[in-house]
N, C-alpha and C. Protein backbone atom coordinates (compact mmCIF):
# COMPACT_ATOMS: atom_id res chain seq x y z
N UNK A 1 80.44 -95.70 13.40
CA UNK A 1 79.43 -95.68 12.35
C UNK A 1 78.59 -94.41 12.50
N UNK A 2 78.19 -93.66 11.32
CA UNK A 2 77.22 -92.59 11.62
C UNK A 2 75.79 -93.31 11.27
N UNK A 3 74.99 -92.62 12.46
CA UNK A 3 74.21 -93.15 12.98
C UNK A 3 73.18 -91.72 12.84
N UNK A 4 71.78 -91.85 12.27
CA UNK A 4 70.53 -90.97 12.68
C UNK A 4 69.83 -91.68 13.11
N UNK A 5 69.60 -90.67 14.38
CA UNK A 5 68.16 -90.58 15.25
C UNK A 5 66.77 -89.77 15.11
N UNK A 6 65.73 -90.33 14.72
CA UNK A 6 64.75 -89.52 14.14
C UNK A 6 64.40 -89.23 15.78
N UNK A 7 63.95 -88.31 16.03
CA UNK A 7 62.88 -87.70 17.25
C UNK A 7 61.67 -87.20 16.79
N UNK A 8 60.59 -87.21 18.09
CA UNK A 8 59.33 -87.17 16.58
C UNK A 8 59.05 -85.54 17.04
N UNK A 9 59.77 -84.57 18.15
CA UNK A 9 59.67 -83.01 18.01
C UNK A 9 60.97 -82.59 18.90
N UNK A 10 61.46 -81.39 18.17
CA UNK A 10 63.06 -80.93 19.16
C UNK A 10 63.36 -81.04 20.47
N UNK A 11 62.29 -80.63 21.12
CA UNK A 11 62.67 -81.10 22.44
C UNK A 11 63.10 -82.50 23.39
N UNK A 12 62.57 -83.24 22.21
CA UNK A 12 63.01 -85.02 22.19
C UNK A 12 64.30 -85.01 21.73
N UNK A 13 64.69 -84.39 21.02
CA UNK A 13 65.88 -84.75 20.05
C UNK A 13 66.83 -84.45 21.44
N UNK A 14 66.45 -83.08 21.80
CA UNK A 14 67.44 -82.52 22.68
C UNK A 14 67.90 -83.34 23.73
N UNK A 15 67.17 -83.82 24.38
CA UNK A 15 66.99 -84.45 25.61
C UNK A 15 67.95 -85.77 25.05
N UNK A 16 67.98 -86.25 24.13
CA UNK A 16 68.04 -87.96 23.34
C UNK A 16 69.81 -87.31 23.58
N UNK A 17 69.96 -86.66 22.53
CA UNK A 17 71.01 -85.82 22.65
C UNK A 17 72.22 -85.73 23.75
N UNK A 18 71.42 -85.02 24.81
CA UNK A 18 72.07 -84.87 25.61
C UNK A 18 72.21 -86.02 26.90
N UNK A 19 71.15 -87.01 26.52
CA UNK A 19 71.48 -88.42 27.24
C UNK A 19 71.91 -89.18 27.13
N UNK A 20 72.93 -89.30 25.43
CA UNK A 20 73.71 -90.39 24.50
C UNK A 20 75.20 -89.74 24.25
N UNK A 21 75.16 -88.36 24.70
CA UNK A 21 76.42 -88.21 24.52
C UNK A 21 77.29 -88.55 25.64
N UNK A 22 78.80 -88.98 24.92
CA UNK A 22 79.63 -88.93 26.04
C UNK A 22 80.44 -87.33 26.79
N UNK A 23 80.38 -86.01 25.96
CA UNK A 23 80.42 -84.93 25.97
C UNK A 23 79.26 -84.04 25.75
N UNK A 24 79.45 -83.05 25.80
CA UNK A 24 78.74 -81.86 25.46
C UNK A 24 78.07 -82.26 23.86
N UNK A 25 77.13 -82.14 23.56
CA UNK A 25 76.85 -82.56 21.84
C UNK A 25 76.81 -81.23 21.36
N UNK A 26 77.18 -81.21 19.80
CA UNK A 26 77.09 -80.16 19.55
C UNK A 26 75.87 -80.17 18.34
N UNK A 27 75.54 -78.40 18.41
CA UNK A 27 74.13 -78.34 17.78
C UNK A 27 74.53 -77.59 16.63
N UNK A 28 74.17 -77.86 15.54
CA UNK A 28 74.34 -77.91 14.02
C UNK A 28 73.09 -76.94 13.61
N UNK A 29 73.44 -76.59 12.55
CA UNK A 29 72.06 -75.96 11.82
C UNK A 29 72.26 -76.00 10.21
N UNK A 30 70.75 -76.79 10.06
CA UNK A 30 70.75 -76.51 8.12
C UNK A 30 69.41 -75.95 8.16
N UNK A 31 69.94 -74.95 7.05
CA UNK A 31 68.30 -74.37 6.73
C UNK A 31 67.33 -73.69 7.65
N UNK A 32 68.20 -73.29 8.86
CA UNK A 32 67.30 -72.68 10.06
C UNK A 32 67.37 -73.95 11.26
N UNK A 33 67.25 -74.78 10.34
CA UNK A 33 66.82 -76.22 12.03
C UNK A 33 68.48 -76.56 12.29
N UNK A 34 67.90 -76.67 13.53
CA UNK A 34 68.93 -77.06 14.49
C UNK A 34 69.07 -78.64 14.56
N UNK A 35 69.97 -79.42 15.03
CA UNK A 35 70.33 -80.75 14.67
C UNK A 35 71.17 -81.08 15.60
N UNK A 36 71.67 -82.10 16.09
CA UNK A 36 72.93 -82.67 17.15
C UNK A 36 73.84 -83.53 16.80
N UNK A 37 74.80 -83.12 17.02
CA UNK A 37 75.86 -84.24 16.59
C UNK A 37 76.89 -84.55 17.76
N UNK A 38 76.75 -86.04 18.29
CA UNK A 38 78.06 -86.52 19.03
C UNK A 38 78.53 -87.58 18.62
N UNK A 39 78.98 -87.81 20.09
CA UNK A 39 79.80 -89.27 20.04
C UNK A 39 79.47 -90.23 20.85
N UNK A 40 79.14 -91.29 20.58
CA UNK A 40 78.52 -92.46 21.14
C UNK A 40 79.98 -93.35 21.34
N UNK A 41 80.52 -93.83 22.26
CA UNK A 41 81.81 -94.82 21.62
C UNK A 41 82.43 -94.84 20.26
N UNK A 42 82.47 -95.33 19.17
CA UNK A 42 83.38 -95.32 18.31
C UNK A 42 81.70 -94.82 17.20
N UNK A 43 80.98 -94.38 17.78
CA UNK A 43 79.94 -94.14 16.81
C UNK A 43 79.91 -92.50 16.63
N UNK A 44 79.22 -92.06 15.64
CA UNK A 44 78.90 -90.44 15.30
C UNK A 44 77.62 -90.17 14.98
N UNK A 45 77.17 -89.97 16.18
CA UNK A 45 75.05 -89.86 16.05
C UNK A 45 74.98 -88.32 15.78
N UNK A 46 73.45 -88.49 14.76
CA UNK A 46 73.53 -87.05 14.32
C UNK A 46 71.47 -87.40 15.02
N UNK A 47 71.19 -86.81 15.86
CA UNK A 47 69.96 -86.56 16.28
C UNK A 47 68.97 -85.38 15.43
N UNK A 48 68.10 -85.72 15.21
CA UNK A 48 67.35 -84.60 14.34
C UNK A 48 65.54 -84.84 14.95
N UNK A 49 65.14 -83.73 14.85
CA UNK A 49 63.69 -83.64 15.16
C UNK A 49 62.73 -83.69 14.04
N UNK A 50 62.01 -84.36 14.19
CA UNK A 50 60.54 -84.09 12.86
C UNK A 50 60.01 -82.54 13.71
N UNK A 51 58.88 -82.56 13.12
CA UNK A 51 57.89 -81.59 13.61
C UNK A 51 56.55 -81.70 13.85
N UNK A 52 56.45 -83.00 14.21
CA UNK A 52 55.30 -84.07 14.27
C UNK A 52 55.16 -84.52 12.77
N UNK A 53 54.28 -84.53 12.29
CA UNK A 53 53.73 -85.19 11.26
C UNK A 53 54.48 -84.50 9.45
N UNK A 54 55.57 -84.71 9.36
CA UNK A 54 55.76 -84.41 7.98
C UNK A 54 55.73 -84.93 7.02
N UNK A 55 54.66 -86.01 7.01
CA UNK A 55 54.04 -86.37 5.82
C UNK A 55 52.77 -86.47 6.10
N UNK A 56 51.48 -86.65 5.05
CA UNK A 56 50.23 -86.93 5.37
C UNK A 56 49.67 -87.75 4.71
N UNK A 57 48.84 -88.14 4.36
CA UNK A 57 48.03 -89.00 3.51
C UNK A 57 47.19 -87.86 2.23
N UNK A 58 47.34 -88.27 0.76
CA UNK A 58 47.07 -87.76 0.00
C UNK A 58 46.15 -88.80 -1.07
N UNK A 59 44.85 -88.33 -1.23
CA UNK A 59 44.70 -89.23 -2.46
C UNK A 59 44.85 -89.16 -3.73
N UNK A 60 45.60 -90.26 -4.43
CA UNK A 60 45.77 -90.65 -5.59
C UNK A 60 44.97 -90.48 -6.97
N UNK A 61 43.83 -90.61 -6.75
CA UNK A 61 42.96 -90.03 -8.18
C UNK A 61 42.04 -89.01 -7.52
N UNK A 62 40.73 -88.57 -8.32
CA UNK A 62 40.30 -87.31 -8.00
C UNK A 62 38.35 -87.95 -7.84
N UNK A 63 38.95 -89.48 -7.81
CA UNK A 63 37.17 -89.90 -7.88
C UNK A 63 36.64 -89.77 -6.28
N UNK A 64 35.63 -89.22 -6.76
CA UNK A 64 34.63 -89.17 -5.25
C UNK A 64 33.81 -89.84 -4.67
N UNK A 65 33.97 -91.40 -5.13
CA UNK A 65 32.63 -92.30 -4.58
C UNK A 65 33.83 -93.29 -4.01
N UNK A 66 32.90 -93.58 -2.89
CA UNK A 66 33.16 -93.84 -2.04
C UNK A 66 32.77 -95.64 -1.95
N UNK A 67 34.04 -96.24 -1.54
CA UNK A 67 35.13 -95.79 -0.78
C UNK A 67 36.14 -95.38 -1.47
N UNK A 68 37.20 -94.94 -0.71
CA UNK A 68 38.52 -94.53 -1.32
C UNK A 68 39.56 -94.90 -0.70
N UNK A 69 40.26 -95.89 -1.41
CA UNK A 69 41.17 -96.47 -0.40
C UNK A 69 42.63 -96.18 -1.48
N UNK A 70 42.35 -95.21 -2.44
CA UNK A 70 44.27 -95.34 -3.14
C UNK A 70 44.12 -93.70 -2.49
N UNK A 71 44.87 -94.41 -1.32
CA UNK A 71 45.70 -92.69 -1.14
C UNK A 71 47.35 -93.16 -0.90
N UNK A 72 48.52 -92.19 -0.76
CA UNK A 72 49.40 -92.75 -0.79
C UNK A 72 50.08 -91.45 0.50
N UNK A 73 51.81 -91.52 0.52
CA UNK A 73 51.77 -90.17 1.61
C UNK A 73 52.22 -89.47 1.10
N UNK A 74 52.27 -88.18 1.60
CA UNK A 74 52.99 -87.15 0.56
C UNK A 74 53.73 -85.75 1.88
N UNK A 75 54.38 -85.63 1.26
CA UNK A 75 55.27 -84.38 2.48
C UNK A 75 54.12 -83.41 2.78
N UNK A 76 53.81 -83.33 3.95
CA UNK A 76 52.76 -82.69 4.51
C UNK A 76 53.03 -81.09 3.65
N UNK A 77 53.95 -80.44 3.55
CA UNK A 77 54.14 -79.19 2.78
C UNK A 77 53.54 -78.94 1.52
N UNK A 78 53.15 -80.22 1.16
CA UNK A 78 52.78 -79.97 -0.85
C UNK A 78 51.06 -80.13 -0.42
N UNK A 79 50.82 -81.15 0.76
CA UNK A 79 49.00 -81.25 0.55
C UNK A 79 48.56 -79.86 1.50
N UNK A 80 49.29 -79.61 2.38
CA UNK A 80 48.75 -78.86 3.40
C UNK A 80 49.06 -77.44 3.67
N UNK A 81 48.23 -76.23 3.17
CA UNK A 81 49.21 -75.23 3.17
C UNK A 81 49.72 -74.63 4.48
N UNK A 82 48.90 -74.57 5.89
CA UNK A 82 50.22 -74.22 7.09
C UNK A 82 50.94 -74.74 7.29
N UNK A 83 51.45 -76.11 6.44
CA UNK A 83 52.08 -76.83 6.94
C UNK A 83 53.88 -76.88 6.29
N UNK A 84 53.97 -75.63 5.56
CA UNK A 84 54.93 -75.51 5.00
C UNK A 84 55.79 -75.57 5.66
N UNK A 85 56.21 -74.75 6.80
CA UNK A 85 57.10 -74.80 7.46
C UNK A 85 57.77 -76.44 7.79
N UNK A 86 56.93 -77.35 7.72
CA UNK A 86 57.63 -78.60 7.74
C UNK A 86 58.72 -78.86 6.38
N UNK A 87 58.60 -78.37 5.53
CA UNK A 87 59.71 -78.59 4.39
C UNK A 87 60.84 -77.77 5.10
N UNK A 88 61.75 -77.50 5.80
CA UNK A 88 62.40 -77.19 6.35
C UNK A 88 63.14 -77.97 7.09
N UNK A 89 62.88 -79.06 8.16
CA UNK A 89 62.74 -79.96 8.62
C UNK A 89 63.01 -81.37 7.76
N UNK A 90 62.00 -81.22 6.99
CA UNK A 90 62.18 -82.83 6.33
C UNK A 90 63.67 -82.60 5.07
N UNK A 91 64.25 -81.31 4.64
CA UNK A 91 65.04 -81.09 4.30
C UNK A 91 66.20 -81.47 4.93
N UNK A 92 66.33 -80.62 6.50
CA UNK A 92 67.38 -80.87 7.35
C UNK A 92 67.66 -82.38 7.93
N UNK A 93 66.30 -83.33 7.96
CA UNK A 93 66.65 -84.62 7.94
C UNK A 93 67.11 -85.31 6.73
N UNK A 94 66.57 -85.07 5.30
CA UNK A 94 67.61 -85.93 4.13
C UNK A 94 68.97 -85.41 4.39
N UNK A 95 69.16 -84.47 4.43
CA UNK A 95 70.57 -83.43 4.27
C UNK A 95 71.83 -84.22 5.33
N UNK A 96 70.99 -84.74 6.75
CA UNK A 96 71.86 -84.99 7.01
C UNK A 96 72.16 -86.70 7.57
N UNK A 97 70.92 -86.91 7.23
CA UNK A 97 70.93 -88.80 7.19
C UNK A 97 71.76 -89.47 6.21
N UNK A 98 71.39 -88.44 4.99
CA UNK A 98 71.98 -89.10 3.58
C UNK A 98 73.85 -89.66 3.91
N UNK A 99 74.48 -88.94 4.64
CA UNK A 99 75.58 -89.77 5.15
C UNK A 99 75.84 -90.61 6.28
N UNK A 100 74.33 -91.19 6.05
CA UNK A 100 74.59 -92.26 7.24
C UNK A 100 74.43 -93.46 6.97
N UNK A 101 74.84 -94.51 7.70
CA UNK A 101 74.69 -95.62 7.72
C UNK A 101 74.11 -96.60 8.53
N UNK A 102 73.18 -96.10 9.71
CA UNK A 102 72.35 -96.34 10.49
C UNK A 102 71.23 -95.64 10.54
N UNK A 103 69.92 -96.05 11.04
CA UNK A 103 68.69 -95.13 11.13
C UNK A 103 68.06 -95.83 12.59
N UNK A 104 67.53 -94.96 13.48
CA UNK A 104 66.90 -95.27 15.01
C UNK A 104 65.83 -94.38 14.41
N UNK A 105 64.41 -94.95 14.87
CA UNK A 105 63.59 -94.38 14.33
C UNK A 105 63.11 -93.69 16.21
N UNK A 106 64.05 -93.25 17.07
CA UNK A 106 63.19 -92.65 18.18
C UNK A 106 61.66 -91.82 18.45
N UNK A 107 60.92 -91.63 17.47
CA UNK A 107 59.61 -90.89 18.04
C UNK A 107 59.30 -92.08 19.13
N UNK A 108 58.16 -91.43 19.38
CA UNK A 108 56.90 -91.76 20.43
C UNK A 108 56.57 -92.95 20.12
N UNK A 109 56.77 -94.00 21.01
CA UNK A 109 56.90 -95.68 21.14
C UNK A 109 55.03 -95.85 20.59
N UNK A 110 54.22 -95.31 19.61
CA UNK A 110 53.34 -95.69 19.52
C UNK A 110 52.73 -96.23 17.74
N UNK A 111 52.21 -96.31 17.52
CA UNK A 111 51.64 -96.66 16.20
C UNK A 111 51.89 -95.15 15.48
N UNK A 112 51.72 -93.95 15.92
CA UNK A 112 51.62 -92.76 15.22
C UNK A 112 53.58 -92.72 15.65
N UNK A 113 54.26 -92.71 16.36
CA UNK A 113 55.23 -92.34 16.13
C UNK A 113 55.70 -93.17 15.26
N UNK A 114 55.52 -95.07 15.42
CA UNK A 114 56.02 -95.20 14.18
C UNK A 114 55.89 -95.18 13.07
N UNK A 115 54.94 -94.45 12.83
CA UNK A 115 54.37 -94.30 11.49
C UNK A 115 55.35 -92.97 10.94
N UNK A 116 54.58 -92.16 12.15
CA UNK A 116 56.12 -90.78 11.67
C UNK A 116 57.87 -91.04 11.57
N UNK A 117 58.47 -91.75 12.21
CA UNK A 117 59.46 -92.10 12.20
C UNK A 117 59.63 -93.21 10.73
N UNK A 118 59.21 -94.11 10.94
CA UNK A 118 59.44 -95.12 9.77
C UNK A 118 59.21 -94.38 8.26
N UNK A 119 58.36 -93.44 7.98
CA UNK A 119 57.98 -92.41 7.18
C UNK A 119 59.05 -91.80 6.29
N UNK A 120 59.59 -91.04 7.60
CA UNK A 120 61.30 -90.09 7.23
C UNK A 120 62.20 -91.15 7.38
N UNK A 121 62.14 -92.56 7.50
CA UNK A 121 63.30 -92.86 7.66
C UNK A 121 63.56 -93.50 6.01
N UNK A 122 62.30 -94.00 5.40
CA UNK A 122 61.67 -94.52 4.10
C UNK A 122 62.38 -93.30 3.49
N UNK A 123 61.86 -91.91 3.67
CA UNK A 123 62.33 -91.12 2.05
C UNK A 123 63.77 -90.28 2.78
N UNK A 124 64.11 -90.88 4.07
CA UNK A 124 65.77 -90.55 3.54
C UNK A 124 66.29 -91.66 2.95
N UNK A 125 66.24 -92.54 2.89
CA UNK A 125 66.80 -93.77 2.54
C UNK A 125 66.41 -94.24 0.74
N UNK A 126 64.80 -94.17 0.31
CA UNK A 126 64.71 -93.80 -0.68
C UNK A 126 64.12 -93.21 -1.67
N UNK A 127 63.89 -91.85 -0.80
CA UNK A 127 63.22 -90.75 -1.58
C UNK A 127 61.53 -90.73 -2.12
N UNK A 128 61.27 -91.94 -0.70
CA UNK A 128 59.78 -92.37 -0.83
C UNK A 128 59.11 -92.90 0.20
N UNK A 129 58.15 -91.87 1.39
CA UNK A 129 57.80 -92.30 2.10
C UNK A 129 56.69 -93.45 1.98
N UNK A 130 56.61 -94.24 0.79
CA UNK A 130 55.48 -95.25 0.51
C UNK A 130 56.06 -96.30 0.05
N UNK A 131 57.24 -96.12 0.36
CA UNK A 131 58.27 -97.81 0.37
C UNK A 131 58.64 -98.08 1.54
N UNK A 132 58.11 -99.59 1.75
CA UNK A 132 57.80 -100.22 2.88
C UNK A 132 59.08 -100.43 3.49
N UNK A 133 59.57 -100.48 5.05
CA UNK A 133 60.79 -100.86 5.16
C UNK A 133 60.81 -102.24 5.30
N UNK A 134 61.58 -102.73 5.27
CA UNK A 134 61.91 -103.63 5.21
C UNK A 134 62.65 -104.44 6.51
N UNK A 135 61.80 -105.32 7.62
CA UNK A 135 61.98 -105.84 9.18
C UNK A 135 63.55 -106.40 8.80
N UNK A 136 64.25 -107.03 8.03
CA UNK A 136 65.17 -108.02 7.68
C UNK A 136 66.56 -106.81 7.75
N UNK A 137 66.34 -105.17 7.36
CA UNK A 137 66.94 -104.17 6.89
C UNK A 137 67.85 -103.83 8.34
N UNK A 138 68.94 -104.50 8.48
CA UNK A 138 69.85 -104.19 10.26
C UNK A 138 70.28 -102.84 9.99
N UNK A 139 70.43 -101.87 9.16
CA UNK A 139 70.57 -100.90 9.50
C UNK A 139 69.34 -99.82 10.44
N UNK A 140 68.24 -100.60 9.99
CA UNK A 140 67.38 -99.79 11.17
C UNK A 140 66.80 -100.21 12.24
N UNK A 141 66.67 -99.45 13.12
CA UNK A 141 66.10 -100.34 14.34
C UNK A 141 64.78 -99.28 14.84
N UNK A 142 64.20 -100.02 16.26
CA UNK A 142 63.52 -99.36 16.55
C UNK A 142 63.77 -98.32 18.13
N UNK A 143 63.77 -97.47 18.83
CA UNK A 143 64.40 -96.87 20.19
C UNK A 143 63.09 -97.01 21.15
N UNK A 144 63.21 -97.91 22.00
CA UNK A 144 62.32 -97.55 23.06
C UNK A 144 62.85 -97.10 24.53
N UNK A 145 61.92 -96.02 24.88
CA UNK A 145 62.64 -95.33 26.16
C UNK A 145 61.76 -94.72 26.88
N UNK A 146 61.32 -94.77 28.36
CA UNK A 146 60.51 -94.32 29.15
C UNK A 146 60.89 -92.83 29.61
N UNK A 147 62.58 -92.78 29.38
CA UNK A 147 62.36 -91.12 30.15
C UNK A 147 63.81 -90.91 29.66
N UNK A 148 64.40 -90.01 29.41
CA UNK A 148 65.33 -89.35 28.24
C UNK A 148 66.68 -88.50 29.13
N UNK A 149 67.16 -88.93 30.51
CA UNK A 149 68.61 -88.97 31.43
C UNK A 149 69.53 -89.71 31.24
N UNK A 150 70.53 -89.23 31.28
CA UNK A 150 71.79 -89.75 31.10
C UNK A 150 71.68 -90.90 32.40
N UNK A 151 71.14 -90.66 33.37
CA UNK A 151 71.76 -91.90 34.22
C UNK A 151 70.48 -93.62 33.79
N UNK A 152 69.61 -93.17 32.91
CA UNK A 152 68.40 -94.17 32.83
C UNK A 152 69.52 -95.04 31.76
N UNK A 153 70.11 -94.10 30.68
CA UNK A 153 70.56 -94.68 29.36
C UNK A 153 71.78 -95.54 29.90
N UNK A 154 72.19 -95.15 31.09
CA UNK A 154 73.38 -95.69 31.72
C UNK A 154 73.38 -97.70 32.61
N UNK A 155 72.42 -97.08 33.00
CA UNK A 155 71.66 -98.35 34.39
C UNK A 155 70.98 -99.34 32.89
N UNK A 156 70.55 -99.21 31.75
CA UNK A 156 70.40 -100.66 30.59
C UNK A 156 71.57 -101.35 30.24
């Protein structure tokens, strides 16, 4: 089954990468970003990195009294202008999830990683990081992991 792994920055991916393969993984590139692809047993994991946060919170109308609670998320590239360089990234993850049939949301085992992970895994799947996933949905799961060696992934 092809399988994506979100990582929530490259050097995660790498490490994930190189602790799930049964060979050498090989490193891919769309659009400048680099990407991983092996072999898991009869599986084909494609590992990819966010860049921390590539989406943000944007609000929805333009009223200023307070409170304000309709904001929705939006690709950090359109609200934020240094933040362009993340459209690069969130490209190279639709580009190459879109032929998959699994999603591991690996960031950072915390409320902010899953927020970043569950995020990209929402608008590869459907082109909307503000559709909720869905707990019942077995194609996705969640990755928890204390330290990122081939012999840790081995000894579970």
């Amino acid at each position: 089954m092809e399988t994506l792994i979100v990582a929530e920055k490259p050097s995660v991916a790498l490490r994930l990468a190189l602790s799930l393969s049964e060979s050498k993984p090989i490193r891919r590139f769309v659009n400048g970003i680099s990407y991983y692809e092996l072999k898991n047993g009869n599986d084909n994991l494609y590992v990819v990195a966010a860049a921390g946060h590539l989406f943000t919170i944007a609000q929805e109308s333009k009223s200023s009294t307070l409170p304000v609670f309709d904001v929705k998320w939006e690709p950090s590239y359109k609200v934020i202008k240094h933040a362009y360089f993340t459209k690069k990234y969130l490209d190279t993850i639709v580009q190459v999830g879109k032929a998959c049939k699994a999603y591991i949301n690996a960031c950072d085992y915390d409320v902010e990683g899953t927020v970043i992970g569950s995020n990209i895994i929402s608008y590869v799947l459907y082109g909307d990081p503000n559709k909720e996933l869905q707990i019942e949905d077995t194609r996705i799961t969640r990755m928890h992991f204390s330290t990122t060696t081939r012999g840790a992934w081995l000894a579970v």
